[in-house]
PDB file of N, CA and C in Angstrom:
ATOM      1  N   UNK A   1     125.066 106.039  78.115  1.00  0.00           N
ATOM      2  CA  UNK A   1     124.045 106.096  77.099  1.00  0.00           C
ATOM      3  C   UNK A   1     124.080 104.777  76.318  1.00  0.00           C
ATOM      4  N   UNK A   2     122.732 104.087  76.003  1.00  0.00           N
ATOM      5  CA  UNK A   2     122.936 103.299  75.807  1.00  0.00           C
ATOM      6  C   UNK A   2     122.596 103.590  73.718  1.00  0.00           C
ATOM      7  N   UNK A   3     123.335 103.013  73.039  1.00  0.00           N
ATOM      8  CA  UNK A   3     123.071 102.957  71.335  1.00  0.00           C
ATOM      9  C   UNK A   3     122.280 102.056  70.824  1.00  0.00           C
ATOM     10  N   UNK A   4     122.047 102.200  70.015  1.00  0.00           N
ATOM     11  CA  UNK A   4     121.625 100.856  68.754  1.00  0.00           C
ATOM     12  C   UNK A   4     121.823  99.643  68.773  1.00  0.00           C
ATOM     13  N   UNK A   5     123.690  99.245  68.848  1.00  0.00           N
ATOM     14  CA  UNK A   5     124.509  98.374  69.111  1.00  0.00           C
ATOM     15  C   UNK A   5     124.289  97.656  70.513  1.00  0.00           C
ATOM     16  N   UNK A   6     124.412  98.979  71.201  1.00  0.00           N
ATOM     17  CA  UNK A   6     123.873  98.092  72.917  1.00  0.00           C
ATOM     18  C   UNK A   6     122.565  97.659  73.347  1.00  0.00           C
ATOM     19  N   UNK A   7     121.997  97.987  72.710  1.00  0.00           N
ATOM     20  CA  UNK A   7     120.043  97.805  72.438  1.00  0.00           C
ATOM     21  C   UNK A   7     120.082  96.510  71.977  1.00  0.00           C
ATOM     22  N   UNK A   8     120.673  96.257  70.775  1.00  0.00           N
ATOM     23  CA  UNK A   8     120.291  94.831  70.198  1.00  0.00           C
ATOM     24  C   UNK A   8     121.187  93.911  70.981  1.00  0.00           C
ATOM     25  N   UNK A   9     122.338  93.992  71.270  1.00  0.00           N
ATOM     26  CA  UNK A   9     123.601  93.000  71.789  1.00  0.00           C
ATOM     27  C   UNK A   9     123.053  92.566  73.158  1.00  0.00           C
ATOM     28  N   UNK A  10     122.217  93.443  74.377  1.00  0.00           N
ATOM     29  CA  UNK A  10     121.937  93.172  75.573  1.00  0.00           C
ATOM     30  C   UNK A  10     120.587  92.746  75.154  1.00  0.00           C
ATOM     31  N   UNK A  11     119.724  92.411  73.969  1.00  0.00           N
ATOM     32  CA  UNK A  11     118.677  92.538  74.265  1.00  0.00           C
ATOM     33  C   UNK A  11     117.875  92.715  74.448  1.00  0.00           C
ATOM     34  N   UNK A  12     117.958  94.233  74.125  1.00  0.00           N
ATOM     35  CA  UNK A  12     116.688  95.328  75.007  1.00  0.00           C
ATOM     36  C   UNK A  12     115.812  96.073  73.854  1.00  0.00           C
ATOM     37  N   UNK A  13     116.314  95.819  72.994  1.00  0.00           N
ATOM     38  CA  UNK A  13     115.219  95.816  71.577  1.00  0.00           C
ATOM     39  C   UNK A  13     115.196  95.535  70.399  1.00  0.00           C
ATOM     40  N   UNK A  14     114.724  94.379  69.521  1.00  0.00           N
ATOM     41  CA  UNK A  14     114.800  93.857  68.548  1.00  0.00           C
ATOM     42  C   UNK A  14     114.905  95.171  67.131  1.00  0.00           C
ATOM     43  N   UNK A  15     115.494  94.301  66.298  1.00  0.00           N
ATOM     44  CA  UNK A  15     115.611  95.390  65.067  1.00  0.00           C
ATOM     45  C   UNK A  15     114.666  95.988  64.713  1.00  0.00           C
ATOM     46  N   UNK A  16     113.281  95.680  65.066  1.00  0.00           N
ATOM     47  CA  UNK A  16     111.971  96.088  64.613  1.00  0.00           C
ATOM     48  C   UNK A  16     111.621  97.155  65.392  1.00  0.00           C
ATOM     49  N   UNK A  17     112.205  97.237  66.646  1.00  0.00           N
ATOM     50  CA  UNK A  17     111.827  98.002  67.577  1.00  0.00           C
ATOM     51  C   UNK A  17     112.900  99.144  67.082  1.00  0.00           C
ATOM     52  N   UNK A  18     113.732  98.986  67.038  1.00  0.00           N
ATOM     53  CA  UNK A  18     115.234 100.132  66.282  1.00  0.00           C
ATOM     54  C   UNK A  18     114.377 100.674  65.452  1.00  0.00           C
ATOM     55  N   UNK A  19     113.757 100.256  64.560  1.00  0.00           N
ATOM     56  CA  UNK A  19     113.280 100.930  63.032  1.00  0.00           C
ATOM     57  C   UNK A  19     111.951 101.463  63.863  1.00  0.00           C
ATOM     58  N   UNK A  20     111.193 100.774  64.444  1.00  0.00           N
ATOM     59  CA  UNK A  20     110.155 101.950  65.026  1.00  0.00           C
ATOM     60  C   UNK A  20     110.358 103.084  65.711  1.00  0.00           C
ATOM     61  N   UNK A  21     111.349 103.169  66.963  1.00  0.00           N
ATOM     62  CA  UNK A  21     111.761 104.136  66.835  1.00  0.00           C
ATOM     63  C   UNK A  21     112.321 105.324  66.207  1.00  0.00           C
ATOM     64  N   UNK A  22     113.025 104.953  65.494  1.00  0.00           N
ATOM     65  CA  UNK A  22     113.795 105.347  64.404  1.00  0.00           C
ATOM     66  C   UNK A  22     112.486 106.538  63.408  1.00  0.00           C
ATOM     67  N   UNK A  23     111.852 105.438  63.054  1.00  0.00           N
ATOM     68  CA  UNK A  23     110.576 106.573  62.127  1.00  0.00           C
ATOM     69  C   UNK A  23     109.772 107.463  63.274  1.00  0.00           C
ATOM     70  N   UNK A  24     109.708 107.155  64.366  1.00  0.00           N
ATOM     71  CA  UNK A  24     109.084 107.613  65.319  1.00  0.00           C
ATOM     72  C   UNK A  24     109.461 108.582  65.498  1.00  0.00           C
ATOM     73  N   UNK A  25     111.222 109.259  65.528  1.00  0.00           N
ATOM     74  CA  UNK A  25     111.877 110.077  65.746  1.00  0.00           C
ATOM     75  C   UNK A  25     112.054 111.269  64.932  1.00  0.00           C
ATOM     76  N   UNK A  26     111.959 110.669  63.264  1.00  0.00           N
ATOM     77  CA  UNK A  26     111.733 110.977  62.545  1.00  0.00           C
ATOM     78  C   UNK A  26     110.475 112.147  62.372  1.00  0.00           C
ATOM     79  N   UNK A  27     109.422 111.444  62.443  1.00  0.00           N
ATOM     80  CA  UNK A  27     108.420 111.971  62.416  1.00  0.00           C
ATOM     81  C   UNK A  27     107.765 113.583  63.820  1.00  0.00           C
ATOM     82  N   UNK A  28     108.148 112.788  64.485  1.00  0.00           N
ATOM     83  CA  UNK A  28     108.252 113.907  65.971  1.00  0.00           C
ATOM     84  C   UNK A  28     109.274 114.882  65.328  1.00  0.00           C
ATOM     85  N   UNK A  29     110.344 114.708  65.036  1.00  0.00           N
ATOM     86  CA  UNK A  29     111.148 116.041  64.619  1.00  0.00           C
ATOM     87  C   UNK A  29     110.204 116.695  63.758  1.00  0.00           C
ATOM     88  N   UNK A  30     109.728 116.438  62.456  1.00  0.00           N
ATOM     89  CA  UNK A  30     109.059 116.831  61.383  1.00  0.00           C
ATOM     90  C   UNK A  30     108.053 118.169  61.603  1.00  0.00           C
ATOM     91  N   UNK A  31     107.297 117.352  62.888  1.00  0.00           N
ATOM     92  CA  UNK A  31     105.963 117.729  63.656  1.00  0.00           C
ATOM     93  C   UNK A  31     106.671 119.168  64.586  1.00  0.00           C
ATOM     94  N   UNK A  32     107.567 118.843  65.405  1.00  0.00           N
ATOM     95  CA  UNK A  32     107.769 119.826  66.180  1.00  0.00           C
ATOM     96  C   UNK A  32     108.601 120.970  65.456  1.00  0.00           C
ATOM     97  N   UNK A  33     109.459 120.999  64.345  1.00  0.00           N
ATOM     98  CA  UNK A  33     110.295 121.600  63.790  1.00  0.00           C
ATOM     99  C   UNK A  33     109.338 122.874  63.258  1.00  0.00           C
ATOM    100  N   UNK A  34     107.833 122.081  62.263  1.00  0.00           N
ATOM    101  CA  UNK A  34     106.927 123.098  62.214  1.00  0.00           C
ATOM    102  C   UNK A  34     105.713 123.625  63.210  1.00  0.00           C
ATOM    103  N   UNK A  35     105.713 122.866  64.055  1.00  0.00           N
ATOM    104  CA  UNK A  35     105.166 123.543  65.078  1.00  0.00           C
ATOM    105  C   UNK A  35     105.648 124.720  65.557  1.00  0.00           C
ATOM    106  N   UNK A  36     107.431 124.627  66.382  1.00  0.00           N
ATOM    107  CA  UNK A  36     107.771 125.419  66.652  1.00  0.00           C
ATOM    108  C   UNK A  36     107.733 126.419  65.906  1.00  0.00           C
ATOM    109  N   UNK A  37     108.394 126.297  64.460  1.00  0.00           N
ATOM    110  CA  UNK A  37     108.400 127.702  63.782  1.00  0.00           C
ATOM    111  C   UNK A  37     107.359 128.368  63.360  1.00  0.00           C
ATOM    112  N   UNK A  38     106.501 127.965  63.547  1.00  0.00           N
ATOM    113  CA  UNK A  38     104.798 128.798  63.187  1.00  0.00           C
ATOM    114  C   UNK A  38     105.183 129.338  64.880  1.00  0.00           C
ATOM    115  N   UNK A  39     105.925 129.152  65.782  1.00  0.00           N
ATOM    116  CA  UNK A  39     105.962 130.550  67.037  1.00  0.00           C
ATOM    117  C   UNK A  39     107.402 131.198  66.650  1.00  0.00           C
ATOM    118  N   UNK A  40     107.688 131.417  65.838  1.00  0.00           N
ATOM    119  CA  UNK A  40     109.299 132.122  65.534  1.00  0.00           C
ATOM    120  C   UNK A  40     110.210 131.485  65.934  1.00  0.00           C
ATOM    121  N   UNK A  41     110.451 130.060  66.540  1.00  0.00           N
ATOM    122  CA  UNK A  41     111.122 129.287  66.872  1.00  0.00           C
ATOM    123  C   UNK A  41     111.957 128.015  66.272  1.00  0.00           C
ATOM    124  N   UNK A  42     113.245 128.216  66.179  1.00  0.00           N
ATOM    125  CA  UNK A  42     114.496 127.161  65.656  1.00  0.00           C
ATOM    126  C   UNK A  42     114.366 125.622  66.660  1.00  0.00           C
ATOM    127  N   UNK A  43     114.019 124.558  66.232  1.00  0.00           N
ATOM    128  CA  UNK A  43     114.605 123.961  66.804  1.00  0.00           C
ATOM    129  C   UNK A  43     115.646 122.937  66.167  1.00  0.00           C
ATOM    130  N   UNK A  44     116.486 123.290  67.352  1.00  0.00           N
ATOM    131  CA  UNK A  44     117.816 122.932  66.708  1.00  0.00           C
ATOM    132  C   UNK A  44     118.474 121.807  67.015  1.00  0.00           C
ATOM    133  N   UNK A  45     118.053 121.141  68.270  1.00  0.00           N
ATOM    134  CA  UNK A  45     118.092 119.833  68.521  1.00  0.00           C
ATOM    135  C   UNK A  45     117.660 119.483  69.837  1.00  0.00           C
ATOM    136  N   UNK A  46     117.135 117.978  69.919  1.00  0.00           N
ATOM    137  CA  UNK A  46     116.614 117.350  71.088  1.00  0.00           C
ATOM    138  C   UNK A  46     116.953 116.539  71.452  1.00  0.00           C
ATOM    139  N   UNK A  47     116.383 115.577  72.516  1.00  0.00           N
ATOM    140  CA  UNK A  47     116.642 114.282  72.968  1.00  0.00           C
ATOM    141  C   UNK A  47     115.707 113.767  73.160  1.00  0.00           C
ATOM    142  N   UNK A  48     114.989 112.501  73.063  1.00  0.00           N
ATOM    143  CA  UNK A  48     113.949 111.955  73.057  1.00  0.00           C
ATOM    144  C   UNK A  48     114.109 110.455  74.338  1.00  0.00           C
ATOM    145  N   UNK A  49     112.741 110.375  75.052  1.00  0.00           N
ATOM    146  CA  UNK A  49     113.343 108.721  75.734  1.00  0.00           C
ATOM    147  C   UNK A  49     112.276 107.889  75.200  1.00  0.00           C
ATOM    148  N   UNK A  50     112.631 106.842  75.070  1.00  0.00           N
ATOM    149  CA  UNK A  50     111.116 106.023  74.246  1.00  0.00           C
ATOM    150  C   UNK A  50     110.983 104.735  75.533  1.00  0.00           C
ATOM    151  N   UNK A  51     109.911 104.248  75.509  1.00  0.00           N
ATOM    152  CA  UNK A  51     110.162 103.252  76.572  1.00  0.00           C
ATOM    153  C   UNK A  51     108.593 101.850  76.083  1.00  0.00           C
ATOM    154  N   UNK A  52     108.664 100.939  76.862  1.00  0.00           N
ATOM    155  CA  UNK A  52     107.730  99.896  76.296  1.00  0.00           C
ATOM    156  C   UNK A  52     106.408 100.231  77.086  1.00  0.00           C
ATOM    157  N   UNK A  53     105.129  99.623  77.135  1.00  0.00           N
ATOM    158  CA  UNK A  53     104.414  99.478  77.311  1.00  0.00           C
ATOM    159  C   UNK A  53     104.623  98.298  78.051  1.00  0.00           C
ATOM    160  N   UNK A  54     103.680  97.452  78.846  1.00  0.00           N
ATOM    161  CA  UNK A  54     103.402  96.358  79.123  1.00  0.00           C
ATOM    162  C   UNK A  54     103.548  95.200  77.837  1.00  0.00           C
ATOM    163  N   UNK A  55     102.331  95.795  77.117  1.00  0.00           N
ATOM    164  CA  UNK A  55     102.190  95.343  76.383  1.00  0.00           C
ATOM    165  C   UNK A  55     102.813  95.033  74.942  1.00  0.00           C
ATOM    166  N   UNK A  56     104.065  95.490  75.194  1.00  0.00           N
ATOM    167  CA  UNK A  56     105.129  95.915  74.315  1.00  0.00           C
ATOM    168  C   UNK A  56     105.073  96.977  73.358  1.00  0.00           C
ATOM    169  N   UNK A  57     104.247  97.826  73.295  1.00  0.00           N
ATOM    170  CA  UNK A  57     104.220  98.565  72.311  1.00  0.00           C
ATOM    171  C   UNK A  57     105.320  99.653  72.768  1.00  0.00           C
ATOM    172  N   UNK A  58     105.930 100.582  71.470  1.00  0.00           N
ATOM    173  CA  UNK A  58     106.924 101.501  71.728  1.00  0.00           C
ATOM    174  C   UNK A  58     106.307 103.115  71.896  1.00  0.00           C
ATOM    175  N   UNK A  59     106.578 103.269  72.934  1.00  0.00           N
ATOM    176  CA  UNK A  59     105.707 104.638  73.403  1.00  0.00           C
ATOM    177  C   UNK A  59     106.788 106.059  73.738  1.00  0.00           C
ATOM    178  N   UNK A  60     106.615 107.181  73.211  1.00  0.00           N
ATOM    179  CA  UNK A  60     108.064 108.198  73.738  1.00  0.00           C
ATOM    180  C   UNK A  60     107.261 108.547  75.282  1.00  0.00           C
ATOM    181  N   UNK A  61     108.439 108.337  76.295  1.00  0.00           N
ATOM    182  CA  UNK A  61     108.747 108.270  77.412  1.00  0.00           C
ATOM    183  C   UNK A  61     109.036 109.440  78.180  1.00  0.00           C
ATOM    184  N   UNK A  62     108.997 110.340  77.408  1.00  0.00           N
ATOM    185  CA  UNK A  62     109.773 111.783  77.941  1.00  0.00           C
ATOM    186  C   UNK A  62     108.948 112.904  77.566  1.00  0.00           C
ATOM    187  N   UNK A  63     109.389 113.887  78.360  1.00  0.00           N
ATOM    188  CA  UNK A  63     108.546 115.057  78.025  1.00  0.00           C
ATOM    189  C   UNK A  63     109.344 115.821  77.150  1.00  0.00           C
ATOM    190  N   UNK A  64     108.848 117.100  76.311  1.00  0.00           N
ATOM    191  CA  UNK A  64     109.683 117.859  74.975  1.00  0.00           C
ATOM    192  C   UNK A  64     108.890 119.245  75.540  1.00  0.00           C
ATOM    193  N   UNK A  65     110.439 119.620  76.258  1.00  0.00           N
ATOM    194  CA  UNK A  65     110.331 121.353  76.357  1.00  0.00           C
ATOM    195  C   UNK A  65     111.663 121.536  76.481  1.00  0.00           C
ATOM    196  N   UNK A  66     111.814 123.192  77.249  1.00  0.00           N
ATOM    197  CA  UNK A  66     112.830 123.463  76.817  1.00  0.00           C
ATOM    198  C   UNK A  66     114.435 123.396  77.888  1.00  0.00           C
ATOM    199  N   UNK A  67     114.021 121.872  78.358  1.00  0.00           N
ATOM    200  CA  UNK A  67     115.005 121.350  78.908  1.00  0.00           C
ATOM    201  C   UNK A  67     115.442 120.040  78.932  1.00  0.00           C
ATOM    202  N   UNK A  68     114.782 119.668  76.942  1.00  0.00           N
ATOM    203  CA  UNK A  68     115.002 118.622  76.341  1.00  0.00           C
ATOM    204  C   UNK A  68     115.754 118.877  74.929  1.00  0.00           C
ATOM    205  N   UNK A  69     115.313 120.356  74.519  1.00  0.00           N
ATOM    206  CA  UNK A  69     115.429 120.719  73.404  1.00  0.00           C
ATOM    207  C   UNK A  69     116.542 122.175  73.760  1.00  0.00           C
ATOM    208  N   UNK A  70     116.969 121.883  72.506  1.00  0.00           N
ATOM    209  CA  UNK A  70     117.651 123.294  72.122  1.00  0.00           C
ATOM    210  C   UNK A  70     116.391 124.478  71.559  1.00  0.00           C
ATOM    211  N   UNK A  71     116.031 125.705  71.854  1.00  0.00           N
ATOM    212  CA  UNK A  71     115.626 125.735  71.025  1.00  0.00           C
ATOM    213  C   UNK A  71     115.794 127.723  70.666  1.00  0.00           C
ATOM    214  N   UNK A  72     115.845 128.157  69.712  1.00  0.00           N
ATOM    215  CA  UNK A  72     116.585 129.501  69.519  1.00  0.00           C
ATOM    216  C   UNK A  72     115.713 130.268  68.907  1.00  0.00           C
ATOM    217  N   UNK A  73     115.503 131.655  69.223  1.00  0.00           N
ATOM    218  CA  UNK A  73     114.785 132.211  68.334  1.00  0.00           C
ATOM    219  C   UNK A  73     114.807 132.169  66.805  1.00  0.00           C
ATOM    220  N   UNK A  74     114.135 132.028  66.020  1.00  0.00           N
ATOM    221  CA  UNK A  74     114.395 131.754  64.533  1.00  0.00           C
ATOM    222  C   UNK A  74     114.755 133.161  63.706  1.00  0.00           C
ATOM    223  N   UNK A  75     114.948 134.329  64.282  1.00  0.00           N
ATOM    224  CA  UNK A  75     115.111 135.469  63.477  1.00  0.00           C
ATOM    225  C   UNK A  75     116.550 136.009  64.494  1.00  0.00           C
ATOM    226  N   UNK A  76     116.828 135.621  65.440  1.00  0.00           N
ATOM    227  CA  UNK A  76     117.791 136.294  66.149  1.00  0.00           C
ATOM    228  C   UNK A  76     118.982 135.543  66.547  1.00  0.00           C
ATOM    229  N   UNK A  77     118.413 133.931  66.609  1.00  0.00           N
ATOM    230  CA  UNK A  77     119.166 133.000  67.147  1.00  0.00           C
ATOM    231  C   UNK A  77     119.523 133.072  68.488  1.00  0.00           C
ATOM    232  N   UNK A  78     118.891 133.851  69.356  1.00  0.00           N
ATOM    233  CA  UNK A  78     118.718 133.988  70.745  1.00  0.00           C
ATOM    234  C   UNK A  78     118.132 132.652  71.505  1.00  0.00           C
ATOM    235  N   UNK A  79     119.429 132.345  72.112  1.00  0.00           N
ATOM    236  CA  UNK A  79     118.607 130.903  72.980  1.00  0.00           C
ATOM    237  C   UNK A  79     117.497 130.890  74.019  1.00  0.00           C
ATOM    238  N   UNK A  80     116.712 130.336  73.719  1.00  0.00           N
ATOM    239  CA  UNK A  80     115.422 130.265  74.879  1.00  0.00           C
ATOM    240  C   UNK A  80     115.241 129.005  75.244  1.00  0.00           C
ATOM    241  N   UNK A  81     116.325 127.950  76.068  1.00  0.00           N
ATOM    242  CA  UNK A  81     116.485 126.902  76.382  1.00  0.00           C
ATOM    243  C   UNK A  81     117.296 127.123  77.759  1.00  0.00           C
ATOM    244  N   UNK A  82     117.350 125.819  78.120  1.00  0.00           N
ATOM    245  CA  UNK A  82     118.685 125.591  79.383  1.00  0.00           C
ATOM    246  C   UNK A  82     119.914 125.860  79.123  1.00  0.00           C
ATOM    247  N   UNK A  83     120.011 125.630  77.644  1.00  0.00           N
ATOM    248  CA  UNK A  83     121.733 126.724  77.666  1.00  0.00           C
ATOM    249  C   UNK A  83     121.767 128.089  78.262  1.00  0.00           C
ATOM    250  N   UNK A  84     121.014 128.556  78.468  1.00  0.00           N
ATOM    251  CA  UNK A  84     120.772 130.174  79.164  1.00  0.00           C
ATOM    252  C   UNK A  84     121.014 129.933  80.861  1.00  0.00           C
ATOM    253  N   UNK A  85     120.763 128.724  81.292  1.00  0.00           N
ATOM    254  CA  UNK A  85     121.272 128.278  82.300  1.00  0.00           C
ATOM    255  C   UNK A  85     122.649 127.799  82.443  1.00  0.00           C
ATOM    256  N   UNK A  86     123.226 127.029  81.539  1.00  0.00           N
ATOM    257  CA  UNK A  86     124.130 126.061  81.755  1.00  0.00           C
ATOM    258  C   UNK A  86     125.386 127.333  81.310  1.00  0.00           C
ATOM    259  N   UNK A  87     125.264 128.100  80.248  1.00  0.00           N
ATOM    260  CA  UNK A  87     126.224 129.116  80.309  1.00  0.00           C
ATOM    261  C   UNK A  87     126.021 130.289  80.847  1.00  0.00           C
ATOM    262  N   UNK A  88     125.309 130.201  81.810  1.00  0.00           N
ATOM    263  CA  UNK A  88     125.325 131.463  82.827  1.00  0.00           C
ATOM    264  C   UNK A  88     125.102 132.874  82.233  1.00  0.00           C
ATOM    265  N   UNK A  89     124.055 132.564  81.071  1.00  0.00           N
ATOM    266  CA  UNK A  89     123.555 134.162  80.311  1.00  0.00           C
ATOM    267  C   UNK A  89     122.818 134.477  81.288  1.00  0.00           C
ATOM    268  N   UNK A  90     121.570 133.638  82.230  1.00  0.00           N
ATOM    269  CA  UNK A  90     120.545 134.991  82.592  1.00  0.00           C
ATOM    270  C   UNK A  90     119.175 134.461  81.985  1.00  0.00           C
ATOM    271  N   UNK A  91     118.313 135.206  82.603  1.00  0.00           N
ATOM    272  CA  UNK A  91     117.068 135.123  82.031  1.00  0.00           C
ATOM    273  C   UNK A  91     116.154 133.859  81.806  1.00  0.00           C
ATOM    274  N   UNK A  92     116.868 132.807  82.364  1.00  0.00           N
ATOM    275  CA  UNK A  92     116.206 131.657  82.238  1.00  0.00           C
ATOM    276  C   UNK A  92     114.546 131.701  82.276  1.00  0.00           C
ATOM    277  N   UNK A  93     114.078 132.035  83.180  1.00  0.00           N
ATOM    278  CA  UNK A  93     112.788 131.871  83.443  1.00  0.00           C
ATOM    279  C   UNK A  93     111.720 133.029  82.107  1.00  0.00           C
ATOM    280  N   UNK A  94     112.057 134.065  82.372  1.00  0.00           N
ATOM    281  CA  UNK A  94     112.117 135.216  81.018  1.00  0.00           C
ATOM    282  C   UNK A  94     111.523 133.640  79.808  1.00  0.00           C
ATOM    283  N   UNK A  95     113.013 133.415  79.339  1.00  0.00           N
ATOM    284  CA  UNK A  95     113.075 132.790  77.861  1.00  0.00           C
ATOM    285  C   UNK A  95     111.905 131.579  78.546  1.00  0.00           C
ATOM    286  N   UNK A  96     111.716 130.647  79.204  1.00  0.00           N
ATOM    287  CA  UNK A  96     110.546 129.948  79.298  1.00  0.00           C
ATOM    288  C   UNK A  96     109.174 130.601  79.382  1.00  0.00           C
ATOM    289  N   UNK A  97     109.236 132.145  79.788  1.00  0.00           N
ATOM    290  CA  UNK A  97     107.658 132.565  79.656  1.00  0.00           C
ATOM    291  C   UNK A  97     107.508 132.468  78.107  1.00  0.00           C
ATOM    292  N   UNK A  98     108.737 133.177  77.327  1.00  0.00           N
ATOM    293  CA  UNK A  98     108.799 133.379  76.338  1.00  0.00           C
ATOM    294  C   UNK A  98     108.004 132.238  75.659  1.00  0.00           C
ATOM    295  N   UNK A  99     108.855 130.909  75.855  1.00  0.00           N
ATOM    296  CA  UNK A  99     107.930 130.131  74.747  1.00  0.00           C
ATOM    297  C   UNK A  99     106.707 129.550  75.106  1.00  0.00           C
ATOM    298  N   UNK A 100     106.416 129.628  76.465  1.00  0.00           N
ATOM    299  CA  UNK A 100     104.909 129.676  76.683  1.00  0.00           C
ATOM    300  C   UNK A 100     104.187 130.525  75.916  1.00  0.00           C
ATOM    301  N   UNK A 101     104.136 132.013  76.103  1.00  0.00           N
ATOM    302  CA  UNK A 101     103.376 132.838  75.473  1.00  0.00           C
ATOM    303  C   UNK A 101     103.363 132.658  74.013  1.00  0.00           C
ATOM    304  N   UNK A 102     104.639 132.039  73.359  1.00  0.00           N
ATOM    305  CA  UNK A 102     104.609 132.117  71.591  1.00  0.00           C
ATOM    306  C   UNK A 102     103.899 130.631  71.142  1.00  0.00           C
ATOM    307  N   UNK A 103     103.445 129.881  72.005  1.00  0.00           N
ATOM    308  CA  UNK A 103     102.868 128.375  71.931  1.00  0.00           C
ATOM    309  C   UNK A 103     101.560 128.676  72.510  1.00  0.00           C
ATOM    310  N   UNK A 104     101.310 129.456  73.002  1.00  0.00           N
ATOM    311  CA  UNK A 104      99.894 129.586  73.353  1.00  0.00           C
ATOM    312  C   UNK A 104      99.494 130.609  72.741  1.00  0.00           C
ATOM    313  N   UNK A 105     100.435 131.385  71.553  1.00  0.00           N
ATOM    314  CA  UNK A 105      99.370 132.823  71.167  1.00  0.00           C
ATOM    315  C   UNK A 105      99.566 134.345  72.074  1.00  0.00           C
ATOM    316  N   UNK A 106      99.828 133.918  72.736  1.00  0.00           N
ATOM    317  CA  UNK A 106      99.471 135.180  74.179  1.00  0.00           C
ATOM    318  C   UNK A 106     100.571 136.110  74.079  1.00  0.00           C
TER     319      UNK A 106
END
């Protein structure tokens, strides 16, 4: 994984680009934190990839579901993520209809 430290030292993105990301990240949490919970949903943490443009602009690179994110029911704390995979609870596919249907209403 590359940091902050290894970003600027190799090169690979000026301090300006650190701080855009940075609010960028910011702001996407903000957005999705109440998104999710208007569907009964915690989110409790993510990972984000940001990447350049041609043209240099800083663009997020990655997709945000629930095998980027943690994300838990907000009244039960029931995981409806890939931890349901990775610790061998079960139901994986279940907890992804799940947050389909609570993101679409249905």
């Amino acid at each position: 994984m590359v940091n902050t430290y290894h970003a600027l030292a190799l090169g690979l993105a000026t301090q300006e680009d650190i701080d855009t990301i940075t609010d960028l990240t910011f702001k996407i949490n903000d957005i999705l934190k109440e998104y999710l919970m208007e569907a009964n949903i915690k989110l409790v943490d993510f990972k984000l990839e940001f990447g350049k443009t041609p043209d240099g602009q800083i663009i997020l690179a990655d997709e945000i579901s629930p095998d980027t994110c943690r994300l838990w029911d907000a009244a039960t704390n029931e995981k409806l993520d890939k931890d349901r995979f990775r610790r061998d609870l079960g139901g994986v596919e279940d907890a992804y209809v799940q947050i389909r249907k609570r993101l679409l209403g249905e």
